[in-house]
PDB file of N, CA and C in Angstrom:
ATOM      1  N   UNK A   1       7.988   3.907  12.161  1.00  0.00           N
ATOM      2  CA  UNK A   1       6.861   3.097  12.625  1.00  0.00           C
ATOM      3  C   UNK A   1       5.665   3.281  11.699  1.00  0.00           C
ATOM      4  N   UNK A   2       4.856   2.359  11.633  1.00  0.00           N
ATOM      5  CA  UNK A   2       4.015   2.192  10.664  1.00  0.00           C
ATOM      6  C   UNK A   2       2.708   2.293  11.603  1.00  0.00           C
ATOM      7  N   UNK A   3       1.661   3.529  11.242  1.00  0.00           N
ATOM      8  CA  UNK A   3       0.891   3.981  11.941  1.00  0.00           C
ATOM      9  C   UNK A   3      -0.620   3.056  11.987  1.00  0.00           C
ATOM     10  N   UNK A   4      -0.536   2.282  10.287  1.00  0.00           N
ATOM     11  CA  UNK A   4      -1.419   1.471  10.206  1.00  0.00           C
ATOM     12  C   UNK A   4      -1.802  -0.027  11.057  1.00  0.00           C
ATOM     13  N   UNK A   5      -0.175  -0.346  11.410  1.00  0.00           N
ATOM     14  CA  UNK A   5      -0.011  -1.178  12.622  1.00  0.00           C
ATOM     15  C   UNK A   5      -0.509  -1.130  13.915  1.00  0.00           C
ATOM     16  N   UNK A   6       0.008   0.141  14.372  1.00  0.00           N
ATOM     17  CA  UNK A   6      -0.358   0.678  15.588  1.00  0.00           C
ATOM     18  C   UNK A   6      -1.798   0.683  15.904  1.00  0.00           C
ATOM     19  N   UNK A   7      -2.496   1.581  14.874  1.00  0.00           N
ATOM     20  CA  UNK A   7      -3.706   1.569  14.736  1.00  0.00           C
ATOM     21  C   UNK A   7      -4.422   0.559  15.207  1.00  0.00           C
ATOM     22  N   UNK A   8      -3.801  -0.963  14.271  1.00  0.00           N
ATOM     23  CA  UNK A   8      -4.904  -2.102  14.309  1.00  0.00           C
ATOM     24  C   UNK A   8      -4.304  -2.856  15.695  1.00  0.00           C
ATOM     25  N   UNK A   9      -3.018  -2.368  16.105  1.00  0.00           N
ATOM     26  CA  UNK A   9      -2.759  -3.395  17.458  1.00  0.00           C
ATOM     27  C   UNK A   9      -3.839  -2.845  18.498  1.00  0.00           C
ATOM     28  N   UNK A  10      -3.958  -1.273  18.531  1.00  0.00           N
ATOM     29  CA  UNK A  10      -4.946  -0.385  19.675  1.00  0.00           C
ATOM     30  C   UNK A  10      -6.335  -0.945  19.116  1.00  0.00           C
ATOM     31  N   UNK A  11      -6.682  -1.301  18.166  1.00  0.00           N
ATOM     32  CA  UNK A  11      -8.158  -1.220  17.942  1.00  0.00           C
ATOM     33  C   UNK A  11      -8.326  -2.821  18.525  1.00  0.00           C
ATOM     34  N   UNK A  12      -7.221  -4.056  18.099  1.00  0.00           N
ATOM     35  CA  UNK A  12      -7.103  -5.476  18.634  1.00  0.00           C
ATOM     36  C   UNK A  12      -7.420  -5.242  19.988  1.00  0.00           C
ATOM     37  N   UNK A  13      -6.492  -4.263  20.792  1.00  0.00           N
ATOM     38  CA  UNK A  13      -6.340  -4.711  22.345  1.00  0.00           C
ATOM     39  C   UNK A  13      -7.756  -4.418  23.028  1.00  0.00           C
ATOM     40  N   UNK A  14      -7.992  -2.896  22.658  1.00  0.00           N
ATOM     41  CA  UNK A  14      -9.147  -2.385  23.372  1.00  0.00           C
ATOM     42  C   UNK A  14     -10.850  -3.617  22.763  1.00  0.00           C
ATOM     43  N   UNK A  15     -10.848  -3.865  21.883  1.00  0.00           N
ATOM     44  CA  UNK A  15     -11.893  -4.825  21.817  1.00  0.00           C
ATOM     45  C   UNK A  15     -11.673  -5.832  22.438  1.00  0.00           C
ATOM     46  N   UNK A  16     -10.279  -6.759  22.783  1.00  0.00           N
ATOM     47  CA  UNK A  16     -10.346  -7.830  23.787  1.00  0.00           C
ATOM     48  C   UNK A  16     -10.378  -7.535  24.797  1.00  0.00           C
ATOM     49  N   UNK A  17     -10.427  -5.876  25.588  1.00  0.00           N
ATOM     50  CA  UNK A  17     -10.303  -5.601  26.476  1.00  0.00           C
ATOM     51  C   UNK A  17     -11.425  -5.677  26.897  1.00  0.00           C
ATOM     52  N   UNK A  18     -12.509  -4.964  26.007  1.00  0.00           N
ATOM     53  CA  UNK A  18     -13.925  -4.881  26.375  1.00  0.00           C
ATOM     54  C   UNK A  18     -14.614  -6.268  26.190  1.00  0.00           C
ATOM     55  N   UNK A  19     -13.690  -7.915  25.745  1.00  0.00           N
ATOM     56  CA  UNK A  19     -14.461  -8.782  25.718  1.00  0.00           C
ATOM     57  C   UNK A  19     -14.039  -9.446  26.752  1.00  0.00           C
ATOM     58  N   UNK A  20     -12.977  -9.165  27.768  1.00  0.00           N
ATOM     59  CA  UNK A  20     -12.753 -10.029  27.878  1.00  0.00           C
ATOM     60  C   UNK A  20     -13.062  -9.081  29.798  1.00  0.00           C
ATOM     61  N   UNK A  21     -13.364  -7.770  29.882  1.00  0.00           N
ATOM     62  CA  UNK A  21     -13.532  -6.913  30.781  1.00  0.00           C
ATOM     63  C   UNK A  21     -12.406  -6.702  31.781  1.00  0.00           C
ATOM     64  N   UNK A  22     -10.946  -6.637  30.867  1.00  0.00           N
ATOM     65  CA  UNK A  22      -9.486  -6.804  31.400  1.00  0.00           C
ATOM     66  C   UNK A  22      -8.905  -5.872  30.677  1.00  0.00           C
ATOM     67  N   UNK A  23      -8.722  -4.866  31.276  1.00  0.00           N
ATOM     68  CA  UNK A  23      -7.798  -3.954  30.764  1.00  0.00           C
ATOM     69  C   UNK A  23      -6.341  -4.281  30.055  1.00  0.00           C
ATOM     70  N   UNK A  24      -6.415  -4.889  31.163  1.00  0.00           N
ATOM     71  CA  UNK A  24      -4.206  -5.512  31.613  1.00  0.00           C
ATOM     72  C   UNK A  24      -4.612  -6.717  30.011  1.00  0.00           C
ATOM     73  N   UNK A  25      -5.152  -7.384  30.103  1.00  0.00           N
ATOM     74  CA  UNK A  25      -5.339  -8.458  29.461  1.00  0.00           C
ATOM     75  C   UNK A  25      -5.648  -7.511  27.857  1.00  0.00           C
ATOM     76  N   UNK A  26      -5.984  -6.884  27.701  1.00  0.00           N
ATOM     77  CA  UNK A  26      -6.401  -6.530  26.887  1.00  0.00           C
ATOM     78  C   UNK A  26      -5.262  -5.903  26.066  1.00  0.00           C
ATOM     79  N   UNK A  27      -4.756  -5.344  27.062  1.00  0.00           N
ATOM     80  CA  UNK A  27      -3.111  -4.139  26.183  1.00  0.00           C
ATOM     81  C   UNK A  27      -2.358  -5.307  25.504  1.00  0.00           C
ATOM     82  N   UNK A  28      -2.034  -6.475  26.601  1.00  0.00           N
ATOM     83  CA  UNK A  28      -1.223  -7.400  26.860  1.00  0.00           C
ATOM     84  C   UNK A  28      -1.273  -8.133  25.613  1.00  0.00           C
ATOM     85  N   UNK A  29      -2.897  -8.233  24.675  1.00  0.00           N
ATOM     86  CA  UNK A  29      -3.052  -8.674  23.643  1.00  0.00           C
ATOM     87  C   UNK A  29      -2.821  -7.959  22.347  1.00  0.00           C
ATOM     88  N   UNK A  30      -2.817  -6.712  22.709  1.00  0.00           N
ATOM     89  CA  UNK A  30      -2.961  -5.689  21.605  1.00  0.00           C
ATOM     90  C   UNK A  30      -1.745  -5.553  21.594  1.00  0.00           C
ATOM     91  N   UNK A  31      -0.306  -5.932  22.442  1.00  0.00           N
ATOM     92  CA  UNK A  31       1.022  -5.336  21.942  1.00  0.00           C
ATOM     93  C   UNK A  31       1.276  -6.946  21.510  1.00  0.00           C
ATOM     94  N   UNK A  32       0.972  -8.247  21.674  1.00  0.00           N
ATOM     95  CA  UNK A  32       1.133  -9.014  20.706  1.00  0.00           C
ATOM     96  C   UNK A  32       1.129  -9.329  19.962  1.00  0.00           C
ATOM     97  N   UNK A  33      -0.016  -8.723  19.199  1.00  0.00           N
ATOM     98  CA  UNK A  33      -1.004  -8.486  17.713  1.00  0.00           C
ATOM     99  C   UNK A  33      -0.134  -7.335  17.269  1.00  0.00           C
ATOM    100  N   UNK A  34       0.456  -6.494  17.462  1.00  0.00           N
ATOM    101  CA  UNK A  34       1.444  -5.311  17.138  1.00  0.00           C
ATOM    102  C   UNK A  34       2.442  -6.127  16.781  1.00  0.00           C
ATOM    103  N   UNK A  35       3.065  -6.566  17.855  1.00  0.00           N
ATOM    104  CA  UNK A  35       4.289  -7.450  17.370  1.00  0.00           C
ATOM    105  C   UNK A  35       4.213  -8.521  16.206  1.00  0.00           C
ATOM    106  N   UNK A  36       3.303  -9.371  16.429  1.00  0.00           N
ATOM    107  CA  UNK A  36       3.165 -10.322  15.471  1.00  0.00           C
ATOM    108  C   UNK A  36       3.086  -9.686  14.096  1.00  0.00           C
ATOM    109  N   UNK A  37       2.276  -8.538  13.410  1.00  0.00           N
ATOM    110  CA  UNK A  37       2.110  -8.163  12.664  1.00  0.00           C
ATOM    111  C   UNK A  37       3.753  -7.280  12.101  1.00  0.00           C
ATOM    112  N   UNK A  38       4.148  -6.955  13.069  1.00  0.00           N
ATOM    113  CA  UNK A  38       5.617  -6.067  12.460  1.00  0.00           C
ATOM    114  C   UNK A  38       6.735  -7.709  11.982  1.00  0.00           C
ATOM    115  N   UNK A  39       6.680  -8.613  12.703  1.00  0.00           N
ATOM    116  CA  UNK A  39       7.213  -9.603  12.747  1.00  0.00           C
ATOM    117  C   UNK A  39       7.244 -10.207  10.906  1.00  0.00           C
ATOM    118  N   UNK A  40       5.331 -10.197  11.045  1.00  0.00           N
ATOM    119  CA  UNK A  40       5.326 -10.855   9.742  1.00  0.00           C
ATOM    120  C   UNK A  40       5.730  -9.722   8.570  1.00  0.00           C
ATOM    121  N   UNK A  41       5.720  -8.838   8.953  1.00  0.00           N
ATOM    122  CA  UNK A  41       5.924  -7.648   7.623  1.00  0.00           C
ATOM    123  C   UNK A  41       7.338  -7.498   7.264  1.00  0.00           C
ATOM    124  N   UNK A  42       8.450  -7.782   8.400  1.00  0.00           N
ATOM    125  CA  UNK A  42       9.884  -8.178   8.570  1.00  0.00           C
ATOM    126  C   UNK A  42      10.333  -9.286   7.617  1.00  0.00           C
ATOM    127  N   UNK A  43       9.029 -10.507   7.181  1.00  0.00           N
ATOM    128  CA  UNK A  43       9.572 -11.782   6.828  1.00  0.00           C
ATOM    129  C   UNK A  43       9.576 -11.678   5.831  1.00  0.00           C
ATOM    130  N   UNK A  44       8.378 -10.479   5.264  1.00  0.00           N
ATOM    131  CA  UNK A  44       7.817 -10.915   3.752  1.00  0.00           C
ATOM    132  C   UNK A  44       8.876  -9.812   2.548  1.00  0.00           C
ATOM    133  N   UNK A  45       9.433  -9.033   3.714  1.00  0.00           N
ATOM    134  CA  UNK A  45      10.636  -8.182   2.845  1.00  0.00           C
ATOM    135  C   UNK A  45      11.890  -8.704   2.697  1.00  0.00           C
TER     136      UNK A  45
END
């Protein structure tokens, strides 16, 4: 696992968390932004 990912999915979620004042909503975004990002790093190899 790539820690730099992780990093930026936790730093994604918790700021939509605090914009959006949704915890749930917030993770919910930050493991999409995780995914999406491993997704695209999958394509470009």
């Amino acid at each position: 696992m790539n820690n730099k990912s992780i990093a930026n999915g936790l730093l994604f979620g918790v700021g939509m968390a605090l914009a959006l004042e949704s915890w749930l909503l917030g993770i919910m975004f930050g493991i999409i932004f995780y995914v999406g990002l491993n997704e695209k790093k999958r394509t470009e190899t």
